[in-house]
Protein backbone atom coordinates (compact mmCIF):
# COMPACT_ATOMS: atom_id res chain seq x y z
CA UNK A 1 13.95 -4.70 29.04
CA UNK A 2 17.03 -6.68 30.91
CA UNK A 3 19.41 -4.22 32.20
CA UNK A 4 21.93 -5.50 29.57
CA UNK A 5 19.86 -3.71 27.07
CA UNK A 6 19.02 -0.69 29.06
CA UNK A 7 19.55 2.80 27.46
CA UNK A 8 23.10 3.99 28.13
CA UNK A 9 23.85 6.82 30.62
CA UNK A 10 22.33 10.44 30.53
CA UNK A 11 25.50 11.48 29.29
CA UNK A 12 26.06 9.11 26.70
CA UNK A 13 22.80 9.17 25.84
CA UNK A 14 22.40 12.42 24.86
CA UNK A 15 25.36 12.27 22.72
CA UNK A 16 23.51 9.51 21.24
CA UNK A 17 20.44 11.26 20.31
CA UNK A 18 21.46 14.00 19.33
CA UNK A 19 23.25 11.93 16.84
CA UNK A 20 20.12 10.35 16.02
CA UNK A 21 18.75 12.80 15.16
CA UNK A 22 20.49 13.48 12.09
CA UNK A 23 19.74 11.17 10.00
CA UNK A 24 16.12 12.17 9.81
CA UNK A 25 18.08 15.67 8.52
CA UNK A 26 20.44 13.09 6.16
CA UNK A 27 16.99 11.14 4.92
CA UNK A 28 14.21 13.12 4.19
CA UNK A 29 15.90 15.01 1.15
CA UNK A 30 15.18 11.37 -0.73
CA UNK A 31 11.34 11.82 0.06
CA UNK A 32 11.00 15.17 -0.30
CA UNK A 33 13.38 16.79 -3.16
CA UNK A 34 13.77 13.42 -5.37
CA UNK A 35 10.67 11.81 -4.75
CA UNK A 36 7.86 14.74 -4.15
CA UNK A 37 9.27 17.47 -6.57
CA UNK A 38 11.95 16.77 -9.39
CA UNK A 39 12.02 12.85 -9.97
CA UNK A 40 8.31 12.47 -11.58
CA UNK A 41 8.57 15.04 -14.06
CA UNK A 42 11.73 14.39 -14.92
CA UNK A 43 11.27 10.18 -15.66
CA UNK A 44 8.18 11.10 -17.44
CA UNK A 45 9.81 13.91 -19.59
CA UNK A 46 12.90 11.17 -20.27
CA UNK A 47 10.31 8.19 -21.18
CA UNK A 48 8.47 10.40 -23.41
CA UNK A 49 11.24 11.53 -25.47
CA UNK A 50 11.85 7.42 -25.45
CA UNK A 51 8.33 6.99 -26.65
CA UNK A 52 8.85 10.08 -29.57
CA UNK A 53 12.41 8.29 -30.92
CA UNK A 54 10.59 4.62 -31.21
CA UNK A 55 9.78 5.48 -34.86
CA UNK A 56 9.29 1.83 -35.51
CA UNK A 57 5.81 1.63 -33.00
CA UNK A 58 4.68 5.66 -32.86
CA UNK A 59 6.12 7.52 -36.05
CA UNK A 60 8.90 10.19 -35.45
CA UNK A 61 6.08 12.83 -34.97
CA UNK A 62 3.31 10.65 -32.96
CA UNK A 63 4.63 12.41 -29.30
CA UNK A 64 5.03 16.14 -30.63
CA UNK A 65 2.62 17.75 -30.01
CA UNK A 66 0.37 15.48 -27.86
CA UNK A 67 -0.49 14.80 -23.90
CA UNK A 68 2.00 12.26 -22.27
CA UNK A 69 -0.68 9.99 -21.95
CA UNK A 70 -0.74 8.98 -25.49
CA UNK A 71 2.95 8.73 -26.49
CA UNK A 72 3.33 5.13 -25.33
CA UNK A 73 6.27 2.94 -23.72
CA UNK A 74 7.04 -0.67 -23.27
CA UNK A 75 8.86 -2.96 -20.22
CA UNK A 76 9.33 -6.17 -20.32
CA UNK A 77 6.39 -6.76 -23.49
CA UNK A 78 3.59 -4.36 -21.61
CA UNK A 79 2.71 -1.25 -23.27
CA UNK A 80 1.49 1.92 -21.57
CA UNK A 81 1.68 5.63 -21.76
CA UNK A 82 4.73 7.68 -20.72
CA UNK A 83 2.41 9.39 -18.76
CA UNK A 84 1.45 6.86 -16.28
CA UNK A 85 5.14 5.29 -15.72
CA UNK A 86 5.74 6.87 -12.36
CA UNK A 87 2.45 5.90 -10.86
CA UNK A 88 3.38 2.34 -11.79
CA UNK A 89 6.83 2.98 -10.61
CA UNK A 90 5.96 3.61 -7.25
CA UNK A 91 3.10 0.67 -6.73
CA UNK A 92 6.09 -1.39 -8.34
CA UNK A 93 8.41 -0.43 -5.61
CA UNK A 94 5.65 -0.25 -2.73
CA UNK A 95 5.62 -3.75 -3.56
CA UNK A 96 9.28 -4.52 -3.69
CA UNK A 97 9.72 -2.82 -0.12
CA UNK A 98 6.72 -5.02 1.21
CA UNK A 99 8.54 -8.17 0.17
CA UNK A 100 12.22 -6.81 1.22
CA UNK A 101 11.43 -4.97 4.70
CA UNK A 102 10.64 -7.42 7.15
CA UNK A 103 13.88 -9.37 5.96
CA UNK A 104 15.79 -6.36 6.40
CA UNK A 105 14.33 -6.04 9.76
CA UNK A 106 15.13 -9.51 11.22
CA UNK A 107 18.46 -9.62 9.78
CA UNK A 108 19.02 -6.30 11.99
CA UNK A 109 17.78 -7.53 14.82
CA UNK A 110 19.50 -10.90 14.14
CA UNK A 111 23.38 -9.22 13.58
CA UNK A 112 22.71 -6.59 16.36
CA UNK A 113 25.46 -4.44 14.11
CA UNK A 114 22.28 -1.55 13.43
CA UNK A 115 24.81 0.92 13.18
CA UNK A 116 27.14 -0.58 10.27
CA UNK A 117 23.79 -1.78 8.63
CA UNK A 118 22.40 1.92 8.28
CA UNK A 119 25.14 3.22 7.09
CA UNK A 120 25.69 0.48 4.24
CA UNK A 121 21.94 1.06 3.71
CA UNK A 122 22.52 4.64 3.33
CA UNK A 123 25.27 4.82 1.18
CA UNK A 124 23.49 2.76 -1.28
CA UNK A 125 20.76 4.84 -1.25
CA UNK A 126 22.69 7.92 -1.53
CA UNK A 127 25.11 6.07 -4.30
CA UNK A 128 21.62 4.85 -6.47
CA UNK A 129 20.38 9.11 -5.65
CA UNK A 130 23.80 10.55 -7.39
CA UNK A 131 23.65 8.11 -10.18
CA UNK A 132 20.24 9.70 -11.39
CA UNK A 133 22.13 12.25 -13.09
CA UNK A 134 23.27 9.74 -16.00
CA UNK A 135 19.72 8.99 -16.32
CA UNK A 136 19.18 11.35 -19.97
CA UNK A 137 18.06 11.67 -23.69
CA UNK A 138 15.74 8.45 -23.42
CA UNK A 139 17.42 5.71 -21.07
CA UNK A 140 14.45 5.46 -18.43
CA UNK A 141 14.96 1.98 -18.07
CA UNK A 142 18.19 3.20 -16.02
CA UNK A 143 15.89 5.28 -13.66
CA UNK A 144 13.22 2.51 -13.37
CA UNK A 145 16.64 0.33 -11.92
CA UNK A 146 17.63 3.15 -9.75
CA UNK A 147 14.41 4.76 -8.20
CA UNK A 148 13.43 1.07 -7.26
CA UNK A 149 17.42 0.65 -5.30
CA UNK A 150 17.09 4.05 -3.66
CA UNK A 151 13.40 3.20 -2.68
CA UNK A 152 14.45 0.18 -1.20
CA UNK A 153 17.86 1.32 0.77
CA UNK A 154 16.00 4.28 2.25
CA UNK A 155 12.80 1.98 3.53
CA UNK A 156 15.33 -0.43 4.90
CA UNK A 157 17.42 2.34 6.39
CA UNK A 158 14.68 3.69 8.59
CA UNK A 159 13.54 0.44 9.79
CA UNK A 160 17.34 0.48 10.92
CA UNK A 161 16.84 3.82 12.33
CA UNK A 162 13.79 3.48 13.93
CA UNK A 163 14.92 0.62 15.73
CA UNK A 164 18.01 2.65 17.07
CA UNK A 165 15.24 4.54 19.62
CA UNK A 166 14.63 1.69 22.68
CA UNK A 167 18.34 1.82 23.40
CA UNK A 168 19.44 5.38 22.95
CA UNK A 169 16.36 6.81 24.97
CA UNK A 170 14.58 6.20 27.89
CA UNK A 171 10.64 5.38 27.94
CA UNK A 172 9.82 9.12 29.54
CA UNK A 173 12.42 10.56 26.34
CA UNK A 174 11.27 9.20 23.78
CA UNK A 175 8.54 11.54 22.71
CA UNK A 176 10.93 14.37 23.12
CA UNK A 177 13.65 12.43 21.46
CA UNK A 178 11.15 11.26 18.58
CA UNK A 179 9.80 14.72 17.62
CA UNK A 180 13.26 16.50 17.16
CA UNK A 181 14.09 14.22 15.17
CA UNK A 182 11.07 14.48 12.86
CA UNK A 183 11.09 18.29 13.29
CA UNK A 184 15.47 18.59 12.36
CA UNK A 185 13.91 16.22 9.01
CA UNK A 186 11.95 18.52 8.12
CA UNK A 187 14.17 21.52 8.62
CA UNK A 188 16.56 19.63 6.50
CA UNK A 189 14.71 18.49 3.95
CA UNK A 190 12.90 22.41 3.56
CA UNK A 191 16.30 23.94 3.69
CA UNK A 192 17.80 20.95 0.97
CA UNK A 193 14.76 21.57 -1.57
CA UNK A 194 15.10 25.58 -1.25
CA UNK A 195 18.63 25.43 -2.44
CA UNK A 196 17.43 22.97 -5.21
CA UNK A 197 14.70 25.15 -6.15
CA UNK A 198 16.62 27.86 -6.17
CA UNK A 199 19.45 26.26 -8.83
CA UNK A 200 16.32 25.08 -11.08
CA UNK A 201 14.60 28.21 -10.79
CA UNK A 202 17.94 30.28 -11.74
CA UNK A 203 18.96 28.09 -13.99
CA UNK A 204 19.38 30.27 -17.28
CA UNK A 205 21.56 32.45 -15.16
CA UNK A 206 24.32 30.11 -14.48
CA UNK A 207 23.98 28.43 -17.81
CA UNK A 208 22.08 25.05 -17.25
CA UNK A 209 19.55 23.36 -18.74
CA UNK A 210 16.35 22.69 -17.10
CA UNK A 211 17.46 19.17 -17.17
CA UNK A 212 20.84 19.27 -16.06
CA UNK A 213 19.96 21.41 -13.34
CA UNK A 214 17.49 18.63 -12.09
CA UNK A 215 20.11 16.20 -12.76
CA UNK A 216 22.73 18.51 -10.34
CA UNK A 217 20.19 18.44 -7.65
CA UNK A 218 19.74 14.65 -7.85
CA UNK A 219 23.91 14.58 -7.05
CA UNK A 220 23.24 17.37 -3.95
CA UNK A 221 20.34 15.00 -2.74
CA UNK A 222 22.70 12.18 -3.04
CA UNK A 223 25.80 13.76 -1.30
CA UNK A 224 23.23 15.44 1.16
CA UNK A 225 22.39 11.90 2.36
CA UNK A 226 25.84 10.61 2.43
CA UNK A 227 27.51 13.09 4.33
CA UNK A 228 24.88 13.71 7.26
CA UNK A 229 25.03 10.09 7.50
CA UNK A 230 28.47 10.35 8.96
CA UNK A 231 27.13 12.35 12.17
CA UNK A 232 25.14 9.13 13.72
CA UNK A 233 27.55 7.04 12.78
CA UNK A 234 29.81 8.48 14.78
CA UNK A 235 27.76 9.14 17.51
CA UNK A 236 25.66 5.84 17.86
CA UNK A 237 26.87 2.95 19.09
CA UNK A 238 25.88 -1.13 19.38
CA UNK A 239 23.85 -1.67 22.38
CA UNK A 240 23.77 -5.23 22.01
CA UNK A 241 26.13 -8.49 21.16
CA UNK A 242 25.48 -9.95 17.64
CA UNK A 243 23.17 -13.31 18.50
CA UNK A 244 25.66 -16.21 18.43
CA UNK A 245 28.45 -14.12 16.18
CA UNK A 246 26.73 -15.34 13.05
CA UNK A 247 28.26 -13.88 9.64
CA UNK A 248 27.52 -13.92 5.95
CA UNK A 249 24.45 -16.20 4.59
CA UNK A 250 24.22 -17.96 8.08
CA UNK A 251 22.58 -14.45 8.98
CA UNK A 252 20.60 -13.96 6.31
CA UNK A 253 18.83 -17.50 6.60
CA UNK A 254 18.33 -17.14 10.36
CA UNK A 255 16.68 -13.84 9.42
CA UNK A 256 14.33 -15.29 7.42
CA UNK A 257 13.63 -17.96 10.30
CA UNK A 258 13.50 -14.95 12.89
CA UNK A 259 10.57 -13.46 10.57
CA UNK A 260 8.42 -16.42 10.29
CA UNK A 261 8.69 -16.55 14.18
CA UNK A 262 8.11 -12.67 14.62
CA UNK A 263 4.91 -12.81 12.31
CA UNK A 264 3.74 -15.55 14.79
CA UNK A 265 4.57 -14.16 18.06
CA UNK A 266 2.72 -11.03 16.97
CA UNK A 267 -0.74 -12.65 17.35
CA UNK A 268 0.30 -12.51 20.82
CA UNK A 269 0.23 -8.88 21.06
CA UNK A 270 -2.85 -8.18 20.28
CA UNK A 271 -2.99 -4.50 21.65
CA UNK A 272 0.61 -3.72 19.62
CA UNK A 273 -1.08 -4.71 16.82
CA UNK A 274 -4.20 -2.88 17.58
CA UNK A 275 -2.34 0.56 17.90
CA UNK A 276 -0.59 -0.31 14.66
CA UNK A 277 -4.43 -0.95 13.02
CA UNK A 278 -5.32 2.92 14.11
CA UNK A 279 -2.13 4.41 13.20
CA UNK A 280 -2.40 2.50 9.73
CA UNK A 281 -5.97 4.06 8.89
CA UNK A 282 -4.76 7.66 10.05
CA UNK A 283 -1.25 7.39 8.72
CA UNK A 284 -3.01 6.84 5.22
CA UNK A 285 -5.06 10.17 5.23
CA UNK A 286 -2.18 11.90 6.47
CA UNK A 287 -0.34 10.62 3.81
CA UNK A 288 -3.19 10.97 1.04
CA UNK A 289 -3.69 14.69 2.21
CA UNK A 290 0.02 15.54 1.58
CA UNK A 291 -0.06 13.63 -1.67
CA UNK A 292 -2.93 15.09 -3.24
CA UNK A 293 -2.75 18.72 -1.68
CA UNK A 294 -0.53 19.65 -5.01
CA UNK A 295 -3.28 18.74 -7.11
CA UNK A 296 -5.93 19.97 -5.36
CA UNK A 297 -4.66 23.56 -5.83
CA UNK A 298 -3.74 23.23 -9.55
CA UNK A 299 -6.85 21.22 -10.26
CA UNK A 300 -9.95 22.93 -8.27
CA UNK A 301 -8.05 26.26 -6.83
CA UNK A 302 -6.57 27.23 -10.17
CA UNK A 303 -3.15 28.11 -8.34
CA UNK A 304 0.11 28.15 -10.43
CA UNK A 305 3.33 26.10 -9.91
CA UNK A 306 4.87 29.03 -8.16
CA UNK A 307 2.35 29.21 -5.55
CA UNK A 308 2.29 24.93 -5.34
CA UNK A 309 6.37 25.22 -4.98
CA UNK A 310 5.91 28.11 -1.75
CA UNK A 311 3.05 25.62 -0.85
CA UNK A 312 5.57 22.81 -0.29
CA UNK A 313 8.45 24.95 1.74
CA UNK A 314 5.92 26.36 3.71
CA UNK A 315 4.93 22.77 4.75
CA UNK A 316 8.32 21.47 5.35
CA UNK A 317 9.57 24.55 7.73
CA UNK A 318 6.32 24.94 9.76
CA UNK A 319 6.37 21.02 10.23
CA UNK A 320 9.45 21.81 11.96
CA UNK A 321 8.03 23.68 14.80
CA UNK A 322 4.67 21.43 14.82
CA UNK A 323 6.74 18.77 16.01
CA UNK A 324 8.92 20.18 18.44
CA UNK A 325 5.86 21.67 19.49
CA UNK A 326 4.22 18.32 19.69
CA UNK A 327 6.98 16.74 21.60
CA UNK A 328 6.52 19.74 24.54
CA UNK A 329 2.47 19.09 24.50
CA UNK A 330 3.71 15.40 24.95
CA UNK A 331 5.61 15.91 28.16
CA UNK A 332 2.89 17.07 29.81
CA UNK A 333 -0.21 15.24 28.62
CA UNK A 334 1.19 11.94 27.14
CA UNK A 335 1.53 10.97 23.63
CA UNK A 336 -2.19 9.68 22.89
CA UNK A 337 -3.48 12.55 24.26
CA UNK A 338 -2.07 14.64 22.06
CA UNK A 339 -1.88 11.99 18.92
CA UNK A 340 -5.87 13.12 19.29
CA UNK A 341 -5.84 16.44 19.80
CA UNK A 342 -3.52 16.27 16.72
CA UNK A 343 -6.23 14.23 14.52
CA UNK A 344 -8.76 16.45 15.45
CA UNK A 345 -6.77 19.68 14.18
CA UNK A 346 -6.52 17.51 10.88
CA UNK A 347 -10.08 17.44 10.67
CA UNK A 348 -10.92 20.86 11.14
CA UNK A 349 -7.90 21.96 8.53
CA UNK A 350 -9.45 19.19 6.07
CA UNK A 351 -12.67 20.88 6.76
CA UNK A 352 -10.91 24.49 5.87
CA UNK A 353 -9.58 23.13 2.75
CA UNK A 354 -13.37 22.76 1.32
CA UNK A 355 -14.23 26.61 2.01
CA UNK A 356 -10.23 27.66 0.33
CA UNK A 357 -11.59 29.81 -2.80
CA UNK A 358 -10.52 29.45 -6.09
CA UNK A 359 -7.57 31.23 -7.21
CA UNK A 360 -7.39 32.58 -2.93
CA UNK A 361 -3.37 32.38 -3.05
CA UNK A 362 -3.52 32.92 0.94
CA UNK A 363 -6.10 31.54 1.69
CA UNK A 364 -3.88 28.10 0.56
CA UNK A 365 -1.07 29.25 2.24
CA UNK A 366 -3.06 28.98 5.55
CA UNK A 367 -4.26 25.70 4.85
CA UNK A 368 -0.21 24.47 4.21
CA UNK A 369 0.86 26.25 7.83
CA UNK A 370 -2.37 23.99 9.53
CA UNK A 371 -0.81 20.54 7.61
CA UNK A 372 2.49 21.91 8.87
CA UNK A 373 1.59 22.18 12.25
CA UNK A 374 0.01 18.52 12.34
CA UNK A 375 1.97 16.44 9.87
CA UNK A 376 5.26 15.56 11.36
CA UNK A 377 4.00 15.75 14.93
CA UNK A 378 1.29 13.13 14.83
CA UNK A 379 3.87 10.97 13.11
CA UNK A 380 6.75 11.50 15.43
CA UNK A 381 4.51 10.90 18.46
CA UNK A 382 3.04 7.68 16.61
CA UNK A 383 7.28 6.32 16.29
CA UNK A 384 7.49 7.00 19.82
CA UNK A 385 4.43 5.34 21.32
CA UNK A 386 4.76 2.32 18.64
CA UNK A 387 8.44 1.87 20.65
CA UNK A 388 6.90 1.38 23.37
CA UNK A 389 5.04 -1.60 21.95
CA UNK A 390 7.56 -3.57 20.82
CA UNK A 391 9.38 -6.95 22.66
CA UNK A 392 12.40 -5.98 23.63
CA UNK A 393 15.30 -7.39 20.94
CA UNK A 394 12.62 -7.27 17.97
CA UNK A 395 12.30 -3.54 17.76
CA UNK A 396 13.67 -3.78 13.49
CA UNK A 397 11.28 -6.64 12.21
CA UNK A 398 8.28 -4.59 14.40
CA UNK A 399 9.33 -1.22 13.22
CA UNK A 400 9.16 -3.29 9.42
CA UNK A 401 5.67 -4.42 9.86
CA UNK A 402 4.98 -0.41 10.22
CA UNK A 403 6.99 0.63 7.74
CA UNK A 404 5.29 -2.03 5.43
CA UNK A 405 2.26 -1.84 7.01
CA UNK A 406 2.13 1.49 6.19
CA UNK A 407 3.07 1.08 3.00
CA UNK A 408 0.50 -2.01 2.11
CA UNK A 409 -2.33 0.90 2.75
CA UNK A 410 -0.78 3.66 1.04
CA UNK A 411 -3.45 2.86 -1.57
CA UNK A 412 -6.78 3.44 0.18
CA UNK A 413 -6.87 7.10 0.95
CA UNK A 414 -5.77 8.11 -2.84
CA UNK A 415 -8.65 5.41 -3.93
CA UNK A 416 -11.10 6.91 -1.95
CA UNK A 417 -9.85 10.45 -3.49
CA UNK A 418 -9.65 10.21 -7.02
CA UNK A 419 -13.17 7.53 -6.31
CA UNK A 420 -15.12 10.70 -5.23
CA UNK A 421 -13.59 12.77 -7.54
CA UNK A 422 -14.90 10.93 -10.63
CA UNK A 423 -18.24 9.80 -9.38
CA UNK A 424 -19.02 13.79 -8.11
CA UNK A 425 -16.80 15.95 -10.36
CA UNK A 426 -15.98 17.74 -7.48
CA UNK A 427 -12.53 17.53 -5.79
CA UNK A 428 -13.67 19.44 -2.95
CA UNK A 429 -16.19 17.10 -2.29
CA UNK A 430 -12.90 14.40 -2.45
CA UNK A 431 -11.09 16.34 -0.08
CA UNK A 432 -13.59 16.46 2.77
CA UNK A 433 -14.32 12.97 2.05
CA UNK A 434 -10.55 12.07 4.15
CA UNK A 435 -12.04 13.51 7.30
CA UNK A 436 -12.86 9.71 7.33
CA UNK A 437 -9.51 8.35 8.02
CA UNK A 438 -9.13 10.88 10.85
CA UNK A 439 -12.62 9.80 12.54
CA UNK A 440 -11.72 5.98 12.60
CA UNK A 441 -8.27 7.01 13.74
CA UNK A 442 -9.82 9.42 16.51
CA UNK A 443 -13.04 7.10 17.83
CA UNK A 444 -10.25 3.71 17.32
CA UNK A 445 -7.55 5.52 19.25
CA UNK A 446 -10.06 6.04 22.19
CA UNK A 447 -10.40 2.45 22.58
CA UNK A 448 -6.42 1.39 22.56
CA UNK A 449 -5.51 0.87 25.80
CA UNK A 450 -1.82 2.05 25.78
CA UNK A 451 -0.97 1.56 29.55
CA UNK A 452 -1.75 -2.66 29.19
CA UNK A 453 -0.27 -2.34 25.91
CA UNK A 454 3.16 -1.22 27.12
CA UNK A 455 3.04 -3.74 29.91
CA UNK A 456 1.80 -6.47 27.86
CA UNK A 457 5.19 -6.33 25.54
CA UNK A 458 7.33 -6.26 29.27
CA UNK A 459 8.37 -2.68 28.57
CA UNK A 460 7.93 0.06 31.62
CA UNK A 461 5.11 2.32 31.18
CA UNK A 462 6.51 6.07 31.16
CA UNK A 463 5.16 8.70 33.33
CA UNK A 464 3.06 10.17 30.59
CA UNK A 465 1.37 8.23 28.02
């Protein structure tokens, strides 16, 4: 790193990132209250009452009474059950975020202007949130457009974002600076969803429909988003002169031409891209885990939504303190260190999960404060140490190979799931079967030797590592 692009003084810095900080608050309301809890249900209820008025293909009766699985729904000439729309929707826009990432990311690193790029991102992602609310009666086609825009704006903003933590912090802050970020996300996004749950809960009393109150909390998760994102704007500023002064398409082709040379020079790293292997493999159980942890209570525990809703705020608030707790563990025995203590915890709470008796209402809520305690920690710890990794002016189109990269696998752990699920009828027998991802992580993570890897991108190694 060149003086030039040095972190700014402690001062400034600190001003900086706490600034930072809050747009993992701003963010994670997208993930959490649109994405997790109210936008699945609410697309499928909207494409099914699409499927019940197409009298012409299903009869004005054919989606009464039955599942959501057999009241069908067409796009673009393909038919298939309301039912399965949102799992389609969000391969579809895995894919679309694959393709439009790594653009994203060299045109960042290409203008240098990170700071008006996340907020454009943002606002369009917070613009496509509100207008959810005029998705109704049976336009899904309108959320289809929508989901896909927010999906893409938030992906791209957090490349953005990520890329923001080389020049506000210090190699020896980052960990610390990493996990309170990830921990004030979660805190947000907890404290966000309780109010929405909350309005859809009570919604009799103050005279909404079911619907409309969803549709209310789609506008709060929208002008959530927007207005935290005002806080780092103000607070973060450009580290680095745009590359030439380039403007307008000139930027957008030289991004595409700073790609092609990015996914060549990356062969050169081989221990970057080593790290990124692990963290890819236990990134995806992490991710499967948190996915399928809804299902695995209704499904094999017998638990009702009421206890699955508690389930999710218990998650989100004692992920808080996991990773402010991680961050402290950090300072004193180094991020890999404690990235494996971490994946061993996950183990032995994937390992509780298969003992959790049926219809043992506690007994779950014990399991969701042990994900808690591991989930945003080993992933703030993993941003961190990744930084560290990356050649200094390239830190967007690396930190969009891990986005996407992350993305791109997204696919395995659920596979392996719902795989062992069918073939044993058992989904506790699918739940233990993630300890896998964990174990490759663990025994891989042994053999990644962070130190050279640090050195090898011409970073300087922190104290701790």
């Amino acid at each position: 790193m060149s003086v030039a692009d040095s972190p700014a003084p402690a001062i400034d810095r600190k001003r900086e990132q706490r600034g930072w900080t809050w747009y993992d608050w701003a963010n994670q309301v997208f993930p959490t209250s649109v994405v997790t809890v109210f936008l699945s249900g609410y697309l499928t209820a909207v494409a099914k009452e699409a499927a019940r008025e197409d009298t012409t293909r299903n009869g004005p009766d054919a989606c009464a009474t039955s599942s959501l699985q057999q009241c069908d729904i067409s796009l673009l000439g393909a038919h298939f059950p309301a039912g399965s729309l949102w799992g389609y929707l969000l391969s579809i826009a895995t894919l679309v975020q694959v393709v439009v990432l790594p653009v994203m990311g060299a045109i960042a690193d290409r203008t240098q202007n990170k700071r008006r790029m996340l907020g454009g991102l943002a606002f369009g992602g917070a613009t496509a949130t509100i207008a959810l609310a005029f998705v109704g009666g049976s336009n899904w086609h309108l959320g289809v457009v929508l989901f896909i825009l927010g999906n893409i704006c938030y992906g791209a903003s957090v490349v953005v974002y990520y890329a923001f933590l080389p020049e506000i912090a210090t190699p020896d802050e980052r960990d610390a600076v990493s996990s309170r970020g990830w921990a004030f996300g979660y805190l947000g996004g907890g404290l966000a969803l309780a109010v929405q749950l909350g309005l859809f809960i009570g919604h009799d009393a103050i005279g909404l429909s079911e619907g409309a109150a969803v549709r209310v909390g789609f506008v709060m998760s929208g002008l959530w988003w927007a207005g935290f994102t005002l806080i780092p704007l103000a607070r973060l500023k450009r580290h680095r002169e745009p590359r030439g002064g380039e403007s307008g398409v000139s930027v957008i082709t030289d991004g595409f031409r700073e790609l092609r040379q990015t996914m060549r020079q990356a062969k050169t790293f081989p221990l970057t891209l080593a790290f990124l292997g692990t963290y890819l493999i236990y990134t995806d159980g992490i991710a499967t885990v948190a996915n399928v942890s809804a299902q695995y209570g209704r499904d094999e525990l017998g638990l009702d939504e009421t206890v699955l809703i508690a389930t999710i705020l218990i998650v989100q608030f004692v992920a808080f303190a996991g990773a402010v707790l991680h961050g402290w563990v950090a300072k004193h025995w180094g991020a890999k260190r404690t990235i494996m203590v971490s994946l061993i915890v996950w183990i032995f709470v994937i390992g509780a999960a298969f003992f959790v008796q049926a219809g043992q209402q506690l007994q779950f809520y014990g399991l969701a404060v042990g994900i808690g305690i591991v989930l945003g920690g080993t992933n703030a710890l993993s941003r961190s140490l990744f930084s560290q990794m990356i050649p200094p002016g390239r830190e967007a189109q690396y930190f969009s190979l891990y986005e996407v990269g992350e993305r791109s696998t997204s696919w395995l752990g659920p596979l392996v799931f719902a795989g062992v699920g069918q073939a044993t009828g058992s989904f506790r027998l699918a739940i233990i079967s993630l300890v896998v991802f964990f174990v490759i992580g663990f025994v891989l993570m042994i053999f990644v030797p962070i130190r050279k890897a640090i050195t090898a991108s011409r970073n300087p190694v922190p104290a701790k590592v």
